[in-house]
Protein backbone atom coordinates (compact mmCIF):
# COMPACT_ATOMS: atom_id res chain seq x y z
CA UNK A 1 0.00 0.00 0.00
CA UNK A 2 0.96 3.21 -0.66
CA UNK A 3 -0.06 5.20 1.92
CA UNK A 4 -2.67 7.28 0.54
CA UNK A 5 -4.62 9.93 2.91
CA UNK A 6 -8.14 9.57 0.82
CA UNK A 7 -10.16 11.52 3.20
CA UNK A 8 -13.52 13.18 2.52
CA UNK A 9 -12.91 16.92 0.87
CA UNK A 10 -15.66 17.79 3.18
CA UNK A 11 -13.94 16.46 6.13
CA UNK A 12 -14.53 18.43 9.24
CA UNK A 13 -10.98 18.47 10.95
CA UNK A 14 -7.63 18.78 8.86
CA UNK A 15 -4.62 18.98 10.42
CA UNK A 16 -2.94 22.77 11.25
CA UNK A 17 0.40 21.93 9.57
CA UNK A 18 2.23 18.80 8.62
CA UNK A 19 6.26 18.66 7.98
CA UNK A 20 7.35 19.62 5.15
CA UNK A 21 9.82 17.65 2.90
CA UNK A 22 12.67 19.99 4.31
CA UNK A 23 11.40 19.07 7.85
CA UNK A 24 10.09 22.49 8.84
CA UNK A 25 5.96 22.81 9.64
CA UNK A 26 4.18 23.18 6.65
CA UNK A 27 0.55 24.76 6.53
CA UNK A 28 -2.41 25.38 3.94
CA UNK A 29 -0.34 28.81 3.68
CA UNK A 30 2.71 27.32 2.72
CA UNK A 31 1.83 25.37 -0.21
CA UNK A 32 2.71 26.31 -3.77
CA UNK A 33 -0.34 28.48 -5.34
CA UNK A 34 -3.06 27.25 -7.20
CA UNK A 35 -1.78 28.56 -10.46
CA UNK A 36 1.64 26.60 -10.38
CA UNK A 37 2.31 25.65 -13.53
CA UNK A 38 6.14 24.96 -13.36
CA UNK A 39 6.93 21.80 -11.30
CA UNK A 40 9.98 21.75 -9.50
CA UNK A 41 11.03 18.67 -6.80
CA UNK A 42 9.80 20.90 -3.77
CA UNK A 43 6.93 21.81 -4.98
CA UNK A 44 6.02 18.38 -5.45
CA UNK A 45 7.29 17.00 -2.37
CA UNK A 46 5.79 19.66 -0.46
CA UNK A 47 1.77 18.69 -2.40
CA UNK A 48 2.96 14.91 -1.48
CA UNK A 49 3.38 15.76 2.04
CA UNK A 50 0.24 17.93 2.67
CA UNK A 51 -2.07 14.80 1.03
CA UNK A 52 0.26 12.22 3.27
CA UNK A 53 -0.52 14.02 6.57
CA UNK A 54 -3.58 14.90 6.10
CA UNK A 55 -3.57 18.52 5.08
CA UNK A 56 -5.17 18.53 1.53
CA UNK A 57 -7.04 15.32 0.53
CA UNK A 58 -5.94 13.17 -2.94
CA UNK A 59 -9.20 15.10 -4.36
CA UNK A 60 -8.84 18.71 -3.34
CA UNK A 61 -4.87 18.39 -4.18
CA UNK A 62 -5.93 17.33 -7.52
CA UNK A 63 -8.51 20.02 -7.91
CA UNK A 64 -6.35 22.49 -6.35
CA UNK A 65 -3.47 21.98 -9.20
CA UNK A 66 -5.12 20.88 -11.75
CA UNK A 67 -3.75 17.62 -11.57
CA UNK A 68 -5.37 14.13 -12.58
CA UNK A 69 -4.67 11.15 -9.60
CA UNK A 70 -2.44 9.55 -11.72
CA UNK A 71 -0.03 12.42 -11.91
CA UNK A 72 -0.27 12.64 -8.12
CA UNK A 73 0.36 9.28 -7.62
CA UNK A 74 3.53 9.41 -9.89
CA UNK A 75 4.91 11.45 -7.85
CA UNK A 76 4.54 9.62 -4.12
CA UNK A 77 5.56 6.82 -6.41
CA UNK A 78 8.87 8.75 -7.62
CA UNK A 79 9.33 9.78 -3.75
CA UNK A 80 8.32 5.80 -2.51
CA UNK A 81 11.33 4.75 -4.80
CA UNK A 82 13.68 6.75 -5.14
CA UNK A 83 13.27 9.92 -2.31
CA UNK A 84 12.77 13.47 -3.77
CA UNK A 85 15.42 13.10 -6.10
CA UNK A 86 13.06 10.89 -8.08
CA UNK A 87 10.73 13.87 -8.80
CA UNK A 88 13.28 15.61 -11.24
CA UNK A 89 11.83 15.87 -14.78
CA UNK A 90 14.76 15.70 -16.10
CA UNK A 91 15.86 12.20 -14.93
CA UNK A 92 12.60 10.46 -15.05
CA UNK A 93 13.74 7.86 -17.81
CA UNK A 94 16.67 7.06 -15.18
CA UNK A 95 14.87 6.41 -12.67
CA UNK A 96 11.90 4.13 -14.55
């Protein structure tokens, strides 16, 4: 399993802040804006870790960033295997 946090987009309680991929707190505040169109590894890792702790759910991260699951789940995927350094566009054929 991969650890996916499906919860409800309507749940009542979210978490305050989760740690980030650089280990600092990370909040709703934090996260890279809605209308991030240029990928790079933190901004990834830092989407990953908001849906793994429980601060966005799979569906509102999606929503959020225009992204479809599968995308989304590339990337815990690319993290699951290989740590952040799997997220770099550049190497993705490397790393396959």
């Amino acid at each position: 399993m991969s650890g996916i946090q499906r919860s409800s987009t309507n749940a009542a309680a979210k978490a305050p802040y989760v740690i980030g991929p650089d280990g600092t707190p990370l909040t709703i505040a934090d996260l890279p804006p809605r209308t991030t169109k240029r990928w790079v590894i933190r901004r990834k890792a830092e989407v990953v870790a908001a849906v793994r702790g429980g601060l966005l759910s799979l569906e509102s991260a999606c929503d959020r960033y225009t992204l479809t699951e599968e995308e989304y789940l590339s990337w815990e995927k690319a993290i699951d295997r290989h740590g952040m350094q799997g997220l770099r566009a550049t190497r993705v054929q490397q790393y396959r």
